[in-house]
C-alpha atoms as a PDB file:
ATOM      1  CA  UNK A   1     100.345 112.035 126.310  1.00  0.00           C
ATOM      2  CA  UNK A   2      98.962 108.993 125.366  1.00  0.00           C
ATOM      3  CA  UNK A   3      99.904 105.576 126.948  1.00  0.00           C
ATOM      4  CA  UNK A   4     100.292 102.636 125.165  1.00  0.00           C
ATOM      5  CA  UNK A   5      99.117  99.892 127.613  1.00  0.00           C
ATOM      6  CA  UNK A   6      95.688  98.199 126.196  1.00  0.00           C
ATOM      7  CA  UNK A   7      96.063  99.386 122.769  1.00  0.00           C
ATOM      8  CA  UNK A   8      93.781  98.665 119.782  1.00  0.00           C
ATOM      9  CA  UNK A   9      95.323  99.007 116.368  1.00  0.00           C
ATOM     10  CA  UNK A  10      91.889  99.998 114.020  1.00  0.00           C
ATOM     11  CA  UNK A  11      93.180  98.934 111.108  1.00  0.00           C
ATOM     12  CA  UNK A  12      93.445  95.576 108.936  1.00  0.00           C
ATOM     13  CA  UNK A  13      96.637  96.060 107.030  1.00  0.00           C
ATOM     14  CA  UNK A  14      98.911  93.160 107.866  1.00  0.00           C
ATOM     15  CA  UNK A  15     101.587  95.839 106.978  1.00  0.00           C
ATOM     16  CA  UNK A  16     100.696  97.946 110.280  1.00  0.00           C
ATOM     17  CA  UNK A  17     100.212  94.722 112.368  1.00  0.00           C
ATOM     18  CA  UNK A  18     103.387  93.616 111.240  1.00  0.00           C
ATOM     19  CA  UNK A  19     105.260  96.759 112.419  1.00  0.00           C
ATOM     20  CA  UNK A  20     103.792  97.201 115.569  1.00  0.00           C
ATOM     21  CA  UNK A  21     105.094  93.336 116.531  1.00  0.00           C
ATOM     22  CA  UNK A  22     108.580  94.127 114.952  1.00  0.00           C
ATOM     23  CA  UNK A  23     108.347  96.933 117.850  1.00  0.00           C
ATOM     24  CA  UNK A  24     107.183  94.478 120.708  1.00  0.00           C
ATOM     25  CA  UNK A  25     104.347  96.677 121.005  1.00  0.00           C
ATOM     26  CA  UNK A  26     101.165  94.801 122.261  1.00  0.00           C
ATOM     27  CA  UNK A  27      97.826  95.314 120.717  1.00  0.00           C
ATOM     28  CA  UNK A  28      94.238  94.314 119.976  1.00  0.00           C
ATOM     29  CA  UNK A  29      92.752  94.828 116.317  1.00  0.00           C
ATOM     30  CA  UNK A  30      89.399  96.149 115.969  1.00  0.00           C
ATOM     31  CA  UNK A  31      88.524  97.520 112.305  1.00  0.00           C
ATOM     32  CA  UNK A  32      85.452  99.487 111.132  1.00  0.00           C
ATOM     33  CA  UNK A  33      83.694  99.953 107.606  1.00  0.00           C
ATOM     34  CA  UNK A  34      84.460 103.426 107.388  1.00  0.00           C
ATOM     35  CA  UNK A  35      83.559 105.947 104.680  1.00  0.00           C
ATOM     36  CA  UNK A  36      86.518 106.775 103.183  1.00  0.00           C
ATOM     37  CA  UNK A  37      85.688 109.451 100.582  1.00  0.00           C
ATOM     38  CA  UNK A  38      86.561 113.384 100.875  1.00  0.00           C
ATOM     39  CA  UNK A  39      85.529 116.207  99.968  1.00  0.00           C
ATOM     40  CA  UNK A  40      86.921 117.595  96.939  1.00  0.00           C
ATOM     41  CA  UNK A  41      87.631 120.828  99.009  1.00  0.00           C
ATOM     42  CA  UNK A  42      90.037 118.930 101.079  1.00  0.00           C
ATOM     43  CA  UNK A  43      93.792 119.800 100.827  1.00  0.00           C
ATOM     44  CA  UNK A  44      95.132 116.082  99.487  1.00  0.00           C
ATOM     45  CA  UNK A  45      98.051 117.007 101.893  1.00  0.00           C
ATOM     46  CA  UNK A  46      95.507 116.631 104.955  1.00  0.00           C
ATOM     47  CA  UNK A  47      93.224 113.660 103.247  1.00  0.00           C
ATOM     48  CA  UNK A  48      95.193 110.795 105.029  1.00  0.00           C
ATOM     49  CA  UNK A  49      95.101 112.719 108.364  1.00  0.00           C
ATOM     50  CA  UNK A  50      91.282 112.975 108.122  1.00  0.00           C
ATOM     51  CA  UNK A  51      90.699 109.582 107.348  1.00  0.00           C
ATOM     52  CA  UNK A  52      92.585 108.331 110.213  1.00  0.00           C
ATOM     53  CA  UNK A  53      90.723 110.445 112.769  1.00  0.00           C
ATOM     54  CA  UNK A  54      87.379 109.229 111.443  1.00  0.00           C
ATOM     55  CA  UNK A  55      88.116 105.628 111.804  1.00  0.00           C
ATOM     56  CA  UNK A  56      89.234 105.819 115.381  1.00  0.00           C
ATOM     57  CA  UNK A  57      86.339 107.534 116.195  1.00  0.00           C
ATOM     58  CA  UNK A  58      84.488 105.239 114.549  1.00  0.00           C
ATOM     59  CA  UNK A  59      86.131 102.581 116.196  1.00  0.00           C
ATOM     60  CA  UNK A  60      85.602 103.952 119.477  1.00  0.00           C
ATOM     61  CA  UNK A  61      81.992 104.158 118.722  1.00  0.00           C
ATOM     62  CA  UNK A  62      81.023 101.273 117.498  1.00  0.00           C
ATOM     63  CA  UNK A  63      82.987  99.184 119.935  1.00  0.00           C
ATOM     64  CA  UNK A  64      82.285 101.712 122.638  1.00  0.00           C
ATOM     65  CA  UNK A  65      85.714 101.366 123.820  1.00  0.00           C
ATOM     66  CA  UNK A  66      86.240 103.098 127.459  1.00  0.00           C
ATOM     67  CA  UNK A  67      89.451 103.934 128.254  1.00  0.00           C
ATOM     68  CA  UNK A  68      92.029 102.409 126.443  1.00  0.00           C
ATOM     69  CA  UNK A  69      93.899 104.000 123.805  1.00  0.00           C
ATOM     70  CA  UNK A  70      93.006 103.349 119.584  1.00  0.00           C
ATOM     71  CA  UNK A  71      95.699 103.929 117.243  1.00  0.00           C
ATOM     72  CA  UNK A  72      94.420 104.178 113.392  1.00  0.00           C
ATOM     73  CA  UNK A  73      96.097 105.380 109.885  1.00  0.00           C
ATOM     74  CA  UNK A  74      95.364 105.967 106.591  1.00  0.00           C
ATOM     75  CA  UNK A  75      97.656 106.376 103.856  1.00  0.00           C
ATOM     76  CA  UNK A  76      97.675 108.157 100.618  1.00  0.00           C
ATOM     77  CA  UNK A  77     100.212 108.164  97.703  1.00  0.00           C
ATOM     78  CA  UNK A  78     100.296 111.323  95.849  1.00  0.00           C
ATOM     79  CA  UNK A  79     101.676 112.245  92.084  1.00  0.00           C
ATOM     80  CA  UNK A  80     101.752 115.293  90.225  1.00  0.00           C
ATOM     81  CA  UNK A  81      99.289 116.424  92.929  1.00  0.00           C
ATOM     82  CA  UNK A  82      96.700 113.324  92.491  1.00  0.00           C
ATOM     83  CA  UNK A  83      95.590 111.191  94.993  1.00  0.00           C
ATOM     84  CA  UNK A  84      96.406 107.321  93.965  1.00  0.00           C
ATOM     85  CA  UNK A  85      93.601 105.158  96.515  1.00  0.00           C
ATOM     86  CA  UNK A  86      94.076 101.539  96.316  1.00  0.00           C
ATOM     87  CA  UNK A  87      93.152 100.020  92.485  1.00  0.00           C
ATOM     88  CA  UNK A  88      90.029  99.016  92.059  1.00  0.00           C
ATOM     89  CA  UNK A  89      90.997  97.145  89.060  1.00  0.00           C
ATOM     90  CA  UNK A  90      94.030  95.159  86.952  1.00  0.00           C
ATOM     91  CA  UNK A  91      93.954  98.434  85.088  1.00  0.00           C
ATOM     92  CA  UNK A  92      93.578 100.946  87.284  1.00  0.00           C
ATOM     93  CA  UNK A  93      97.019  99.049  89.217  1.00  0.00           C
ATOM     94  CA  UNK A  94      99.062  98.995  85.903  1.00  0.00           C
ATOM     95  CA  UNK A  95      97.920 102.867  85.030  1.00  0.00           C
ATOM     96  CA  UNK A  96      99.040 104.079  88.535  1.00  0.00           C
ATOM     97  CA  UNK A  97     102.329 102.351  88.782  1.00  0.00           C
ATOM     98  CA  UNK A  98     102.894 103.686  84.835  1.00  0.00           C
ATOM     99  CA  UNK A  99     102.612 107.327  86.806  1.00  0.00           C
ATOM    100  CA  UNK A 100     105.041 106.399  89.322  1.00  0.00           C
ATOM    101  CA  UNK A 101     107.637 105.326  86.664  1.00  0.00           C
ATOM    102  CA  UNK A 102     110.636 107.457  86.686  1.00  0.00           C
ATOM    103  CA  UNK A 103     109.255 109.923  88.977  1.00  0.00           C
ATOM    104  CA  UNK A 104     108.879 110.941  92.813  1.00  0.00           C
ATOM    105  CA  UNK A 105     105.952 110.663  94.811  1.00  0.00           C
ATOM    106  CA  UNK A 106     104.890 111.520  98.175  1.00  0.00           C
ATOM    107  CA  UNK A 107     103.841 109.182 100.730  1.00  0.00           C
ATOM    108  CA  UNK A 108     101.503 110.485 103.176  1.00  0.00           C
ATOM    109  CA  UNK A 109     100.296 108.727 106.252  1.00  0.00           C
ATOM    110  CA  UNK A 110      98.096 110.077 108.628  1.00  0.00           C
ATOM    111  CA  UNK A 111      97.672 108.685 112.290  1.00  0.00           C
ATOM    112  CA  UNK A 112      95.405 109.502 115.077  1.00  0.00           C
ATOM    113  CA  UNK A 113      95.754 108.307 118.792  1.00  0.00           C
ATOM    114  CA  UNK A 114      92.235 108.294 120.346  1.00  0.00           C
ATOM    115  CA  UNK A 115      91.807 107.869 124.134  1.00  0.00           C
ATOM    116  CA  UNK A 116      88.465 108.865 126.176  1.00  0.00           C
ATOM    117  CA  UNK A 117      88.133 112.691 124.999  1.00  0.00           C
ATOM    118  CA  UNK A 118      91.958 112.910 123.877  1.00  0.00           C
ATOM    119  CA  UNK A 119      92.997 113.069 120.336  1.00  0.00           C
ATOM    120  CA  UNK A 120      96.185 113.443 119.229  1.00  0.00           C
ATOM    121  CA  UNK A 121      96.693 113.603 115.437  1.00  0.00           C
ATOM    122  CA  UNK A 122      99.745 114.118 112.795  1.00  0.00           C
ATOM    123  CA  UNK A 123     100.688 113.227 109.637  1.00  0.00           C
ATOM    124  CA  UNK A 124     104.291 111.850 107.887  1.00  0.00           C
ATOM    125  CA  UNK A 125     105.822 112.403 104.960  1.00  0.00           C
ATOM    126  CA  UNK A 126     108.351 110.805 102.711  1.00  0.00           C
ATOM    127  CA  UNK A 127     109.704 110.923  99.039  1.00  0.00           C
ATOM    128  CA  UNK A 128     109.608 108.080  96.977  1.00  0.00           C
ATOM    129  CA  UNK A 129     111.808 107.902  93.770  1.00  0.00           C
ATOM    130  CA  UNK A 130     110.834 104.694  91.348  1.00  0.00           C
ATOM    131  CA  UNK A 131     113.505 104.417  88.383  1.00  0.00           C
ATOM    132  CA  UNK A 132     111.698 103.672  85.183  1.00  0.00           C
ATOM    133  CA  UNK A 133     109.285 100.473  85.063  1.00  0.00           C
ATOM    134  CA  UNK A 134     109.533  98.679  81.724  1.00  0.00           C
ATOM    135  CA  UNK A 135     105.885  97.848  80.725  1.00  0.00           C
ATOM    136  CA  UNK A 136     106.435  94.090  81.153  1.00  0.00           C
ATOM    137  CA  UNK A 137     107.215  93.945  84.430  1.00  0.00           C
ATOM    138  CA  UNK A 138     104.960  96.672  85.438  1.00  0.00           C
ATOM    139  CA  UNK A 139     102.252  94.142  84.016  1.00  0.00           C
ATOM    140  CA  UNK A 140     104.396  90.911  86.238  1.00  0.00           C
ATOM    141  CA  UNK A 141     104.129  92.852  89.537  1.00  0.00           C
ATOM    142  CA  UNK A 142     100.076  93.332  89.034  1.00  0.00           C
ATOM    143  CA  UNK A 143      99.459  89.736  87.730  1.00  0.00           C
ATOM    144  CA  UNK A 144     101.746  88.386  90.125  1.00  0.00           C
ATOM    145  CA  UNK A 145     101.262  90.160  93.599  1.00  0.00           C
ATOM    146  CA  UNK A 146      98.096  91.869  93.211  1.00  0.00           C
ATOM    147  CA  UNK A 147      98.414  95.152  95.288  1.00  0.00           C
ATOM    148  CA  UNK A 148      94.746  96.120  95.203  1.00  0.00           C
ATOM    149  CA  UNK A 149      94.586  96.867  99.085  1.00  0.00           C
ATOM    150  CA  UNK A 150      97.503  99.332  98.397  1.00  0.00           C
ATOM    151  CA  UNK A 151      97.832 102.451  98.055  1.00  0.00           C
ATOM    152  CA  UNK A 152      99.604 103.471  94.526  1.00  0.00           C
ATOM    153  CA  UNK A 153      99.219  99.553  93.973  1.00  0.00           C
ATOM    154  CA  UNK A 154     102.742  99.440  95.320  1.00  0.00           C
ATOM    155  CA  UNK A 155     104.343  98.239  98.229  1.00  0.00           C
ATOM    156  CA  UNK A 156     108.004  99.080  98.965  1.00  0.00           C
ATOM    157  CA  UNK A 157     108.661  95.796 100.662  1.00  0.00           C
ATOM    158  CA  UNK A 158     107.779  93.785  97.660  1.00  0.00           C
ATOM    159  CA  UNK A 159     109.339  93.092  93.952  1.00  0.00           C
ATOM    160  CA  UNK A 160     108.898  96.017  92.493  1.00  0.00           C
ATOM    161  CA  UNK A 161     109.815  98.419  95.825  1.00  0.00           C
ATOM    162  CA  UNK A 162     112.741  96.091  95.750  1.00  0.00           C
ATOM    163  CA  UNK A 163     114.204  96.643  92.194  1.00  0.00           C
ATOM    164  CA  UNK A 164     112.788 100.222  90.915  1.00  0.00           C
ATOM    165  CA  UNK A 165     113.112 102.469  94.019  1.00  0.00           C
ATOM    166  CA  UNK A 166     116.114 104.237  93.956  1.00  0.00           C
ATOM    167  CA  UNK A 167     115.678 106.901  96.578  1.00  0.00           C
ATOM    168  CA  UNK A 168     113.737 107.589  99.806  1.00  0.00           C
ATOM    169  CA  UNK A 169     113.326 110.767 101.844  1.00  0.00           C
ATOM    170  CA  UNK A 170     111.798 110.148 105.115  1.00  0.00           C
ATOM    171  CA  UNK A 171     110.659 107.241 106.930  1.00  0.00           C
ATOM    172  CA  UNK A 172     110.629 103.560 105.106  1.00  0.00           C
ATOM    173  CA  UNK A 173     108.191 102.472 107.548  1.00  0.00           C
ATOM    174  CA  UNK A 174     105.843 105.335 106.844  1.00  0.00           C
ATOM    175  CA  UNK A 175     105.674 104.383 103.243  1.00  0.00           C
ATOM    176  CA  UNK A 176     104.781 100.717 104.526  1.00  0.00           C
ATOM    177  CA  UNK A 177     101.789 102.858 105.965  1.00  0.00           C
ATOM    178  CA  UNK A 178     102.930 103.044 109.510  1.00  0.00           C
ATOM    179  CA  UNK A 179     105.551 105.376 110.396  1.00  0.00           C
ATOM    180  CA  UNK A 180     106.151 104.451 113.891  1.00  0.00           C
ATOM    181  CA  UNK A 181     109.087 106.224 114.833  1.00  0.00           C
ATOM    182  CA  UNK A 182     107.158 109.772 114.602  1.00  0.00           C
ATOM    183  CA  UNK A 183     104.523 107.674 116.725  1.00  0.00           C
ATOM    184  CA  UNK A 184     106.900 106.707 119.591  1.00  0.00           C
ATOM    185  CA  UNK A 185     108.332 110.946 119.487  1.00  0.00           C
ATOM    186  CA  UNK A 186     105.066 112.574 118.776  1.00  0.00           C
ATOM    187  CA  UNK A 187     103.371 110.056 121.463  1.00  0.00           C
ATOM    188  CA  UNK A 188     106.101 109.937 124.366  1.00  0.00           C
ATOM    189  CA  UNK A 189     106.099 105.852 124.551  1.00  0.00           C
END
């Protein structure tokens, strides 16, 4: 088990910062440039998991932190077995939210607790279900709320979570990239 007191979140998303205060849970960000490609040989069911083990590592590293406990998490949104990173571009945005149209998705965030030597790693899942996205307003969400640091160029919070999802299996605040419930059971705080 892994204790909570002293923790550093190593990640920027607002998204997970704003979760962890929703949850009263204190915490110090730290964030390192990490490499986040993969191999090709990597089952995109374990990418996310991966990636969140190498940045608190690399956290711990380069901030030689001693002792106290780095939480970190990478998420990846999957389709017709395709990893969609965040858009690099308008067009890369408005192509991966045209593959989400009408269709289910998985949302996959991994999360690693780092303390000293201990490691503790997992992964969530949940379903995603968008109703179809009429071209217009497909274009509207992109011009308009510019999800390039998201992954799928969504986020369920927003406009277009708010009026095209119809369905979710598994944990809302997973798909925000943070599921913190599985954290709190897999964890013991």
């Amino acid at each position: 088990m892994i204790h909570k007191e002293g923790l550093i979140l190593g990640s920027g998303s607002p998204r997970r910062k704003e979760i962890l205060e929703l949850a009263e849970i204190e915490f110090e960000v730290l964030v390192s440039n990490v490499d986040e490609s993969f191999s090709a040989e990597t089952p995109i069911r374990n990418v996310a998991e991966q990636l969140a083990v190498r940045k608190a590592k690399a956290i711990q590293t380069q901030f030689k932190i001693v002792d106290r406990p780095i939480l970190a998490a990478d998420t990846t949104v999957i389709v017709e077995n395709e990893i969609l990173n965040k858009a690099e571009s308008k067009w890369e945005a408005i192509r991966m939210i045209q593959k989400l149209s009408n269709r289910t998705h998985e949302v996959i965030t991994g999360v690693c607790c780092l303390k000293d030597d201990i490691l503790i790693s997992f992964k969530d899942i949940t379903r995603v279900t968008f109703t179809e996205i009429p071209q217009f307003y497909i274009e509207y969400y992109v011009d308009t709320f510019q999800p390039f640091d998201k992954a799928g160029a969504y986020a369920i919070q927003e406009w277009l979570g708010v009026r095209y999802v119809s369905k979710i299996e598994g944990s809302y605040y997973n798909v925000m990239g943070l599921p913190l419930p599985k954290i709190i059971q897999e964890l013991g705080w």
